[in-house]
Protein backbone atom coordinates (compact mmCIF):
# COMPACT_ATOMS: atom_id res chain seq x y z
CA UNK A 1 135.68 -101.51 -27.24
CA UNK A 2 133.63 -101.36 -30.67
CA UNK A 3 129.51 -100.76 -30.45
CA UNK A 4 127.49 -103.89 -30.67
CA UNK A 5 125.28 -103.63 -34.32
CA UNK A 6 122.69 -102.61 -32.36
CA UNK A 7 124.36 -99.26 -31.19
CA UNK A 8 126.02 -98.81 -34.32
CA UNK A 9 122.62 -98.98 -36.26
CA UNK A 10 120.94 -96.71 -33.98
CA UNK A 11 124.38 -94.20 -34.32
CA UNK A 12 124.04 -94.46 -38.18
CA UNK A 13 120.26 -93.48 -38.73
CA UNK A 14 121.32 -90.02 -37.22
CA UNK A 15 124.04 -89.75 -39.99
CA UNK A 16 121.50 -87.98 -42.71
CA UNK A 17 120.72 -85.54 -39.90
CA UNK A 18 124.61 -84.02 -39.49
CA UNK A 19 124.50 -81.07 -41.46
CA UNK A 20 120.90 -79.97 -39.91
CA UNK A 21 122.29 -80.76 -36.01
CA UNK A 22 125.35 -78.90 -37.24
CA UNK A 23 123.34 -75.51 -37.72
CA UNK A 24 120.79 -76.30 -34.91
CA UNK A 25 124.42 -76.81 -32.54
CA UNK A 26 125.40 -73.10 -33.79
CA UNK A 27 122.06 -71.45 -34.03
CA UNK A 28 119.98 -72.34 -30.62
CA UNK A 29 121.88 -75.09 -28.79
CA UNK A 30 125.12 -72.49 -28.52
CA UNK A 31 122.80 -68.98 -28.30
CA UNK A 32 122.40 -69.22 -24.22
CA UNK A 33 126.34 -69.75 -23.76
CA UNK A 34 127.63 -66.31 -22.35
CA UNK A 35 129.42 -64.35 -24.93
CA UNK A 36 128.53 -65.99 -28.17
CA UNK A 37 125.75 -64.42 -29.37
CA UNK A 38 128.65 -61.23 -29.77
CA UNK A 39 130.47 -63.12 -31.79
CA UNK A 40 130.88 -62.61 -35.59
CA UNK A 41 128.36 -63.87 -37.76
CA UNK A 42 130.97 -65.52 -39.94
CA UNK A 43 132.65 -67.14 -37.11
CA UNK A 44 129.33 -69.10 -36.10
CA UNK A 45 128.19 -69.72 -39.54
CA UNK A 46 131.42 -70.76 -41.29
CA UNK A 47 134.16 -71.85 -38.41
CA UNK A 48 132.41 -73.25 -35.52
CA UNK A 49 129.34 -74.72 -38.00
CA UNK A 50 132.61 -76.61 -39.77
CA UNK A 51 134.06 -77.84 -36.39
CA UNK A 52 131.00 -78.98 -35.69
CA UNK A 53 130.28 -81.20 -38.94
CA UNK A 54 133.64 -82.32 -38.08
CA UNK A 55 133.00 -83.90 -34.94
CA UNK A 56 129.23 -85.48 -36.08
CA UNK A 57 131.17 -86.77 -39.04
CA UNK A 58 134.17 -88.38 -36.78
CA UNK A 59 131.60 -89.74 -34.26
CA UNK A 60 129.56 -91.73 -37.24
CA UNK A 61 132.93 -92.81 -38.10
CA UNK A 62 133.93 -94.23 -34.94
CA UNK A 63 130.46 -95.88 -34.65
CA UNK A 64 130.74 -97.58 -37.65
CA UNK A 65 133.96 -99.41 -36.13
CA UNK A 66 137.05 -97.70 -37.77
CA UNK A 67 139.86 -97.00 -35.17
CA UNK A 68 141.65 -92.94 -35.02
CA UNK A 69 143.97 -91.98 -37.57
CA UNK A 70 146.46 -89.79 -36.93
CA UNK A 71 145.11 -85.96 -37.40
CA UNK A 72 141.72 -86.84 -36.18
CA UNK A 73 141.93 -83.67 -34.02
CA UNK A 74 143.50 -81.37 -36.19
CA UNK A 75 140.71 -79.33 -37.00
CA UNK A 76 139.91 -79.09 -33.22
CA UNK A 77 142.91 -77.98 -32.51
CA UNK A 78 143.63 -75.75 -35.16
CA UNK A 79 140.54 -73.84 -33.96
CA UNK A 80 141.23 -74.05 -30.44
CA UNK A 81 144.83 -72.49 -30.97
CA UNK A 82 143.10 -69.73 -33.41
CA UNK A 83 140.63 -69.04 -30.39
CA UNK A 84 143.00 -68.36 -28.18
CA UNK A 85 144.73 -66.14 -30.58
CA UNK A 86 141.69 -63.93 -31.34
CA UNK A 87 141.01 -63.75 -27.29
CA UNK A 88 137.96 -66.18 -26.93
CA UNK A 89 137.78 -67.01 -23.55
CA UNK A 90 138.37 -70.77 -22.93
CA UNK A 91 135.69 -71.44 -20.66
CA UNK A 92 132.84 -70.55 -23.99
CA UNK A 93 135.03 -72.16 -26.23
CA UNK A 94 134.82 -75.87 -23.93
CA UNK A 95 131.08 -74.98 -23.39
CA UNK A 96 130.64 -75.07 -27.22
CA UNK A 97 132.37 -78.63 -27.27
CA UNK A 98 130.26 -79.71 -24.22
CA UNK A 99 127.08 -78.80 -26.05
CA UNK A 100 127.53 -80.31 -28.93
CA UNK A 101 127.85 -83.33 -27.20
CA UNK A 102 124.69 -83.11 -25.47
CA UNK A 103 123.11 -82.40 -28.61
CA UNK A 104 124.13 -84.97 -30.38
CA UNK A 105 122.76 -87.33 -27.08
CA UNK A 106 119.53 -85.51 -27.52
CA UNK A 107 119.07 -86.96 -31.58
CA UNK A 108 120.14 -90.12 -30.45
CA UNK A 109 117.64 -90.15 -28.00
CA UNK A 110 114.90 -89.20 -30.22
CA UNK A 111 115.94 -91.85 -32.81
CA UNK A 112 115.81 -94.54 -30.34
CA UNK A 113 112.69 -96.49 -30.44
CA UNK A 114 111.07 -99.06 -28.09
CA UNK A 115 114.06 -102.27 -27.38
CA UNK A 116 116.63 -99.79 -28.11
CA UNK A 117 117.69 -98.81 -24.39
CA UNK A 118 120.51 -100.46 -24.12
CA UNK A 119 122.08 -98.87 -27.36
CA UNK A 120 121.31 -96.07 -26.24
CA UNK A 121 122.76 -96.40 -23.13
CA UNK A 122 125.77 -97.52 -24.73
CA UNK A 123 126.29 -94.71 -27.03
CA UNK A 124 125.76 -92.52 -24.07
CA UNK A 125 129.18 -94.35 -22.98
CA UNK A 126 130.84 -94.05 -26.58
CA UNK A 127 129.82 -90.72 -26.63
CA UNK A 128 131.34 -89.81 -22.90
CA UNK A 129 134.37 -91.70 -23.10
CA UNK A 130 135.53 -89.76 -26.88
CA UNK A 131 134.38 -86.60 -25.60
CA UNK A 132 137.35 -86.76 -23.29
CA UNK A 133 140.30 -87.23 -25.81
CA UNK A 134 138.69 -83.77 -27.62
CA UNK A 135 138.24 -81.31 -24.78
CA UNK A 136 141.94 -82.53 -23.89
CA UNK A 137 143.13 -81.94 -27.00
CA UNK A 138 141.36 -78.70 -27.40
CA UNK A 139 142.36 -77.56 -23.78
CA UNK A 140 146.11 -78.44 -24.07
CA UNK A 141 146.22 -76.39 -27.77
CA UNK A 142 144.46 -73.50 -26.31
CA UNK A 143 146.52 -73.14 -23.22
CA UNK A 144 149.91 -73.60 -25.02
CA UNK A 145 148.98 -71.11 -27.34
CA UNK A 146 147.88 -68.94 -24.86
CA UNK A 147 151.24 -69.36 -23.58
CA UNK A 148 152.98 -68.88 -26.25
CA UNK A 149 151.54 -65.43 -26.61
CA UNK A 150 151.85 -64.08 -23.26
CA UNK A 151 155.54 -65.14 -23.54
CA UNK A 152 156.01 -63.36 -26.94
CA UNK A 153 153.74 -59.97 -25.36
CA UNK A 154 156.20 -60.12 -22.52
CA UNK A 155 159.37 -60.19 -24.06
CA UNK A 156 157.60 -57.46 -26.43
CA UNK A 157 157.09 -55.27 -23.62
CA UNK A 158 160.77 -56.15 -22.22
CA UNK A 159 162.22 -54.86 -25.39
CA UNK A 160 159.85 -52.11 -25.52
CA UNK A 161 161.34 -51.29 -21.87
CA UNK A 162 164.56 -51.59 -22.60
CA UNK A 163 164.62 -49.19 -25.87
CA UNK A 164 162.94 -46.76 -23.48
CA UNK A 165 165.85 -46.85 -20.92
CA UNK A 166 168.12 -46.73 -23.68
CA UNK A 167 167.43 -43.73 -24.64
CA UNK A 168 165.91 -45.17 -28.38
CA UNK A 169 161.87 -45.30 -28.77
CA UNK A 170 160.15 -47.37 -31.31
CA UNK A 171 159.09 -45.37 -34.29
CA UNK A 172 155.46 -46.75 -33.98
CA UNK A 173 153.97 -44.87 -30.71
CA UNK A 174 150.64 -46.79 -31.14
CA UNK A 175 151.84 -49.33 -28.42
CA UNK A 176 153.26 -46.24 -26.02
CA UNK A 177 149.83 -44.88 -26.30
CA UNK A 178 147.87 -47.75 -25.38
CA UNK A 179 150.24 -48.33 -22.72
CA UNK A 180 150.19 -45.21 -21.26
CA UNK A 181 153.78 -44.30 -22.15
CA UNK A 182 153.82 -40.73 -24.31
CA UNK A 183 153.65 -38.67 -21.14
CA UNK A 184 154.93 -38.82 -17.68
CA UNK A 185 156.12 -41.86 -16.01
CA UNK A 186 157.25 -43.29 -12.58
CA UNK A 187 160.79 -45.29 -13.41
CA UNK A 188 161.76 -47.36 -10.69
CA UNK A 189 165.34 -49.06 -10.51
CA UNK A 190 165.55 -52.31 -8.50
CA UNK A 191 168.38 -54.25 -6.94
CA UNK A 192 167.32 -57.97 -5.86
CA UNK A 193 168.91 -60.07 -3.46
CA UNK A 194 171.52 -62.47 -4.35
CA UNK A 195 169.52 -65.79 -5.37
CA UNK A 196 171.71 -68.83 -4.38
CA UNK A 197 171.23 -72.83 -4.68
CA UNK A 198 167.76 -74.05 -6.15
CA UNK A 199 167.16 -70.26 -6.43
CA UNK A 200 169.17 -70.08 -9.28
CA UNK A 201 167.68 -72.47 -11.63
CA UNK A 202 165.83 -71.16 -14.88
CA UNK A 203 162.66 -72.03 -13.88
CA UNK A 204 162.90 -70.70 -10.00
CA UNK A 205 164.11 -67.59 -11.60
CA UNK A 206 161.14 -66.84 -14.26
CA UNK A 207 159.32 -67.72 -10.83
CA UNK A 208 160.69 -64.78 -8.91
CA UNK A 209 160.46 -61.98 -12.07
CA UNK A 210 156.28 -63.42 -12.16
CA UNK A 211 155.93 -62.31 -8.91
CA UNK A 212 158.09 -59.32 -8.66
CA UNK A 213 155.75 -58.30 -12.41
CA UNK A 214 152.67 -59.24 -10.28
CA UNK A 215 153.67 -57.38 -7.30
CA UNK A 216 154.52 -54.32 -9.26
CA UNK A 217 151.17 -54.20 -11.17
CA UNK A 218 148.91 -54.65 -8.01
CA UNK A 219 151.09 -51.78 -5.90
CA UNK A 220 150.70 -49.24 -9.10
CA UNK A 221 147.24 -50.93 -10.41
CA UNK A 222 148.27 -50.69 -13.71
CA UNK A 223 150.31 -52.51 -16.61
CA UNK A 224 154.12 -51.96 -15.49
CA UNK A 225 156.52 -52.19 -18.14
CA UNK A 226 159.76 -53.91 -16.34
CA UNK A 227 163.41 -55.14 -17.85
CA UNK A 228 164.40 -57.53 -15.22
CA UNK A 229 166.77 -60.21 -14.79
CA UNK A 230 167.74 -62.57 -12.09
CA UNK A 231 169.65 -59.22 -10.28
CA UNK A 232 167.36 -56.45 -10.61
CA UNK A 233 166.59 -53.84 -13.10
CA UNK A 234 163.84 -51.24 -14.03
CA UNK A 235 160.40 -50.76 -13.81
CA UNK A 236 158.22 -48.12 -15.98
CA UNK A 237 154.99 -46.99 -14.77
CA UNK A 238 152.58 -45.00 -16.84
CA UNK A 239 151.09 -41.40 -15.66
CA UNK A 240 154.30 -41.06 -13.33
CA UNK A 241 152.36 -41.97 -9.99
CA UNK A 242 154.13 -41.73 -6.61
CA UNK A 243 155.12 -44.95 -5.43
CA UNK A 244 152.57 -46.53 -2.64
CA UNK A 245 153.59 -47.30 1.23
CA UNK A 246 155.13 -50.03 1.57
CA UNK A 247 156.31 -51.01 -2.05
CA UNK A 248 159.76 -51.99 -0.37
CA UNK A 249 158.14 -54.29 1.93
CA UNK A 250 155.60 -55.73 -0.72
CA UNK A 251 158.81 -56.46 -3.24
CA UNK A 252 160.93 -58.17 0.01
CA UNK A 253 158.20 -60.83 0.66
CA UNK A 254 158.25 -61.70 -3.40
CA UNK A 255 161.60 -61.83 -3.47
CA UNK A 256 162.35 -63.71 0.08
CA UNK A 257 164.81 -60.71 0.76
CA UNK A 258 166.00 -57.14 1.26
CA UNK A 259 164.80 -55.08 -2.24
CA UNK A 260 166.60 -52.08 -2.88
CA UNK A 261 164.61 -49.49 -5.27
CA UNK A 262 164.99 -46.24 -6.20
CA UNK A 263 161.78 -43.92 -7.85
CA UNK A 264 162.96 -40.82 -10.17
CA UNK A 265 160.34 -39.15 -12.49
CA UNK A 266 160.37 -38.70 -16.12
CA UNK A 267 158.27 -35.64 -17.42
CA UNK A 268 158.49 -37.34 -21.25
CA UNK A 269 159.43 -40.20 -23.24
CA UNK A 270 162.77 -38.42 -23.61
CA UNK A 271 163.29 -38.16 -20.58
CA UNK A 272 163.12 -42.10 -19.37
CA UNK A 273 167.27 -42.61 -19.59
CA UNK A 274 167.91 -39.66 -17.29
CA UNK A 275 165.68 -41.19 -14.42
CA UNK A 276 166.62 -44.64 -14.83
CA UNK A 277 170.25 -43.66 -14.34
CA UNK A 278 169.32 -41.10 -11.73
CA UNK A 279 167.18 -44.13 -10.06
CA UNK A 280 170.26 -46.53 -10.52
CA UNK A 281 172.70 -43.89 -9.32
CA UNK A 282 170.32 -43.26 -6.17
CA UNK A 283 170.34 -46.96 -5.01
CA UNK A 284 174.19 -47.17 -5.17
CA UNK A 285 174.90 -44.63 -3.42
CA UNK A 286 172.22 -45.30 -0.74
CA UNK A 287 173.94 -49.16 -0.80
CA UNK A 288 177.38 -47.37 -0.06
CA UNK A 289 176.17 -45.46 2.50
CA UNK A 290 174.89 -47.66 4.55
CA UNK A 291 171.65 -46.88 4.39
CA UNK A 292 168.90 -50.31 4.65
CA UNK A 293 166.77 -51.68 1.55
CA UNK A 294 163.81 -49.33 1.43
CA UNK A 295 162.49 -47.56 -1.90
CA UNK A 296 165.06 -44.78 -1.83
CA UNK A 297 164.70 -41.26 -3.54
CA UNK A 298 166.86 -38.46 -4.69
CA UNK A 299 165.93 -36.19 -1.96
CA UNK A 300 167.42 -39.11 0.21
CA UNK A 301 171.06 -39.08 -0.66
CA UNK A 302 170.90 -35.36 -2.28
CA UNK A 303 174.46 -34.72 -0.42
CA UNK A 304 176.45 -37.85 -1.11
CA UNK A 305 174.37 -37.80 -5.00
CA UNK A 306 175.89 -34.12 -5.18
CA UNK A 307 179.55 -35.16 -3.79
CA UNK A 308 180.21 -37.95 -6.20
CA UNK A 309 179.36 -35.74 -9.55
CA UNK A 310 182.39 -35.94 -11.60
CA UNK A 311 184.41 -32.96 -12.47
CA UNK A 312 188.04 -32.19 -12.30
CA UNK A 313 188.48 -32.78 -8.78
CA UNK A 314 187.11 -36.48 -9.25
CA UNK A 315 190.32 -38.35 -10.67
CA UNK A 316 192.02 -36.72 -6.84
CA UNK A 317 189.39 -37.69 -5.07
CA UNK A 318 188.70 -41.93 -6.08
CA UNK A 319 193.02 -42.03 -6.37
CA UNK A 320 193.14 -41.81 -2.73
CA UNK A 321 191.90 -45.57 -2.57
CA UNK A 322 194.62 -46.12 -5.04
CA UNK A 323 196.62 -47.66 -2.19
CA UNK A 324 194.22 -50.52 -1.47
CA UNK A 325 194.32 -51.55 -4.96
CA UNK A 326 195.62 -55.45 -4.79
CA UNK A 327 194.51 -55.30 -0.90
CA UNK A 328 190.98 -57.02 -1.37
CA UNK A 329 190.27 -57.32 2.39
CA UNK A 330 191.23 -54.03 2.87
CA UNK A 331 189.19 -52.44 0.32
CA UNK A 332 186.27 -54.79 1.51
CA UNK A 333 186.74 -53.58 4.99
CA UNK A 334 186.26 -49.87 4.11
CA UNK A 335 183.25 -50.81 2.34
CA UNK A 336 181.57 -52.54 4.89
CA UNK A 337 182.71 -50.09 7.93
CA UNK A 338 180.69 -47.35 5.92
CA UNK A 339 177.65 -49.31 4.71
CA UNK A 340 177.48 -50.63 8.49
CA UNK A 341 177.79 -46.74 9.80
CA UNK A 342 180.93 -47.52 11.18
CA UNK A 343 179.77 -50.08 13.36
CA UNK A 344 182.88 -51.89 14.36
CA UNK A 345 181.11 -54.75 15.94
CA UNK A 346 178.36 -54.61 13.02
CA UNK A 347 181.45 -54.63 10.90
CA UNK A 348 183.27 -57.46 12.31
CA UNK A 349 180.18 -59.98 11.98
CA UNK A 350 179.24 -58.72 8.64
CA UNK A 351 182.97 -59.76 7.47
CA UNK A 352 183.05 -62.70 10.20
CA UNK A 353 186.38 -60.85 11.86
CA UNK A 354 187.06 -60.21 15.47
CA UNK A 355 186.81 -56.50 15.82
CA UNK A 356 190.48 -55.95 16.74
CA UNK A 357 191.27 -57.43 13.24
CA UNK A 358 188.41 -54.83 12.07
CA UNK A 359 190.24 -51.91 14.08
CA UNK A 360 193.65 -53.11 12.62
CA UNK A 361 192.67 -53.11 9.11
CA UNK A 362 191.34 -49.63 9.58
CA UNK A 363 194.28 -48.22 11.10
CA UNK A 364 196.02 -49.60 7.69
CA UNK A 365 193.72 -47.96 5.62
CA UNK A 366 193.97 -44.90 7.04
CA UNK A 367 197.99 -45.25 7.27
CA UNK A 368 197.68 -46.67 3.03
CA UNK A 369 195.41 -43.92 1.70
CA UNK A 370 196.02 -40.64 4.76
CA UNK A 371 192.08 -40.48 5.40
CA UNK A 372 190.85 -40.23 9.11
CA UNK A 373 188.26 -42.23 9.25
CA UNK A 374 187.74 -41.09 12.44
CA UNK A 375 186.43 -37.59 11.60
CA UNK A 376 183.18 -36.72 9.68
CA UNK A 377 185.46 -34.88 7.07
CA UNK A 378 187.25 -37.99 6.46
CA UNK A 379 184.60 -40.45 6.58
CA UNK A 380 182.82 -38.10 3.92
CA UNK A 381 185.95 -38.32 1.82
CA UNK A 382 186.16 -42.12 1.80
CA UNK A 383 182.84 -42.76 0.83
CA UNK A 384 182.64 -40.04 -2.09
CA UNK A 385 186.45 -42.03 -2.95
CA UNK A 386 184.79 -45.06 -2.97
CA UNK A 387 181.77 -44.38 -4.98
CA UNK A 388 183.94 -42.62 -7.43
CA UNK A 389 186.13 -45.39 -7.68
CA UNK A 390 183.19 -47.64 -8.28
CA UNK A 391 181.92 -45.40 -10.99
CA UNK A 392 184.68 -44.24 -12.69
CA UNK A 393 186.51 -45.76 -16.24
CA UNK A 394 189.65 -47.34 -15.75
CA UNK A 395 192.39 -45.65 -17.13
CA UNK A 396 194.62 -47.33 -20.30
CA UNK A 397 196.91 -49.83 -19.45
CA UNK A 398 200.44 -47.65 -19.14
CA UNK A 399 198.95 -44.84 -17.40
CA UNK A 400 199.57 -43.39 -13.91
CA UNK A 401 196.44 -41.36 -12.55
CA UNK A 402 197.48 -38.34 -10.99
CA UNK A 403 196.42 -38.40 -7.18
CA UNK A 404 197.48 -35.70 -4.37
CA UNK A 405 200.52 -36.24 -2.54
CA UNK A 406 200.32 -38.73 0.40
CA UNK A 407 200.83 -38.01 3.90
CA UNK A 408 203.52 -39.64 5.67
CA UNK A 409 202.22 -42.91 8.19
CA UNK A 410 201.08 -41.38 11.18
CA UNK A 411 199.68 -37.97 10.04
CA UNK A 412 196.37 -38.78 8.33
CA UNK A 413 194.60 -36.72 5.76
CA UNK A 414 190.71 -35.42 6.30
CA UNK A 415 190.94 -33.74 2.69
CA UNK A 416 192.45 -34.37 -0.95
């Protein structure tokens, strides 16, 4: 609705006054906000002096009766987006905009004379209801920018984490330095829970790596570098602290399920792959084993870790599943009968059997591949098979691997 001549003479009078109220709004009106009497000289003089002139100069504008043009904002928004990029914190920057308004209410107040009430009253109005469409605009610009940087320092620090893990540092250690990176470190590999349904949407996903980031820099209190996805991955933590109590349990509620992690320490930069395998090797064994989601460490599985190291006895060892290769159910079977402890009941439910199909397919197994599952011996045997299995290259198309000779149905084996 356009100001009635009265307003809009009052409005103009103030015009000659924009470049003075434009150093007053940077000099004494803006010196009690917190934080911007630190700021640089040319910054208050030059940028925010300019923004400021800007707005005076738009307000006379509008008074006068012209409607927006497109780009009426720019400059506002320009600044708020170079704000945000230079770290000003929003809250000043809005107070600035806030301020000026007043301001400018305060000369139009001391133009008005005697009869002039209502025009003043009704610039008070004008004045309110165009403030809005700038701290919008300024908000919005900020924010997204702010956005936009914290997405771009994120995927910084995931590439950062990943050429760690792989083995290949940046050449600039400036950023390992301020990150805490050049010496020791804590690397933690993670396995999440299967995400199904809604779960598995893009944006439920960045949802669940927020809070697993979050959850991971409040348990450490620090900055931890992670290279996560929507299945798990690793974690770096600067100065190689020992995970806290309860980390497992802190991860599960984030995650709405079991978290499996593994902790292995790096002495150096050089040293990062090493753990992160170690870490990754840790949690599938622990997995195969049957033991439950908990933050796992070497010391945990030192026996089955030391079993399943590959050496000429290896290739033996995994071809003794070689039987239950194209028997899926089978092969699913023997994983789940050791991960459950060789529960036969726990078994059963885990595959949704009755456990007389769960004792038959074991007595198959052991009649395909001569392993007694019944004895310690053999049950050690099956899980270092299956673990090597897991872990080890497939061989060309065309060739046999050699494997020991099988015993005959009936006489199981409790060693290669």
């Amino acid at each position: 609705m356009p100001l009635s001549e009265a307003a809009r003479r009052l409005a103009l009078r103030c015009e000659t006054r924009v470049n003075e109220l434009a150093r007053e709004m940077t000099g004494d009106v803006f010196a009690d906000i917190p934080g911007y009497a630190e700021l640089p000289d040319d910054m208050k003089d030059v940028e925010i002096a300019a923004t400021a002139r800007h707005g005076l100069r738009l307000f006379m504008r509008r008074a006068r009766g012209q409607d927006g043009r497109h780009g009426d904002h720019a400059l506002f928004r320009e600044r708020a987006a170079q704000r945000a990029e230079e770290g000003l914190p929003l809250h000043l920057l809005l107070r600035t905009h806030a301020l000026g308004t007043y301001a400018l209410w305060r000369t139009l107040h001391e133009e008005a004379g005697p009869g002039e009430e209502a025009a003043l009253a009704e610039l008070a109005d004008f004045l309110l209801r165009n403030q809005s469409s700038v701290i919008g605009a300024v908000a919005e610009t900020y924010l997204d920018e702010r956005a936009a940087l914290d997405a771009e320092r994120r995927e910084e620090r995931r590439s950062l984490a990943r050429a760690l893990i792989d083995g290949a540092p940046p050449a600039d250690r400036t950023a390992l330095d301020d990150l805490g990176l050049a010496g020791p470190a804590t690397v933690l590999a993670l396995r999440l829970p299967p995400a199904d349904g809604p779960a598995t949407a893009p944006v439920a996903v960045r949802r669940r790596l927020r809070r697993l980031q979050t959850a991971l820099d409040r348990a450490f209190g620090t900055d931890v570098l992670t290279s996560l996805d929507v299945t798990g991955g690793h974690a770096l933590v600067p100065g190689a602290p020992e995970p806290p109590d309860g980390l497992a349990r802190r991860l599960n509620a984030v995650c709405d399920g079991p978290v499996r992690c593994a902790a292995a320490r790096a002495e150096s930069l050089e040293g990062i792959p090493h753990a992160a395998r170690t870490a990754s090797e840790v949690i599938r064994i622990a997995h195969a084993a049957g033991r439950p989601p908990e933050l796992h460490r070497l010391a945990d599985v030192l026996l089955e870790f030391h079993l399943t190291r590959h050496d000429e006895s290896s290739p033996m060892i995994a071809a003794l599943l070689d039987p239950l290769d194209g028997r899926p159910e089978l092969a699913e079977t023997l994983r789940t009968h050791l991960e459950t402890r060789q529960d036969r009941r726990a078994t059963a439910q885990a595959l949704g059997l009755h456990p007389n199909t769960v004792d038959n397919r074991l007595a198959r197994i052991a009649e395909l591949t001569g392993i007694d599952l019944a004895s310690p011996r053999g049950t050690t045997l099956a899980l270092c098979a299956l673990l090597l299995k897991d872990s080890a290259p497939r061989p060309p198309s065309g060739v046999t691997r050699a494997g020991p000779p099988r015993a005959e149905p009936g006489q199981p084996m409790s060693r290669p």
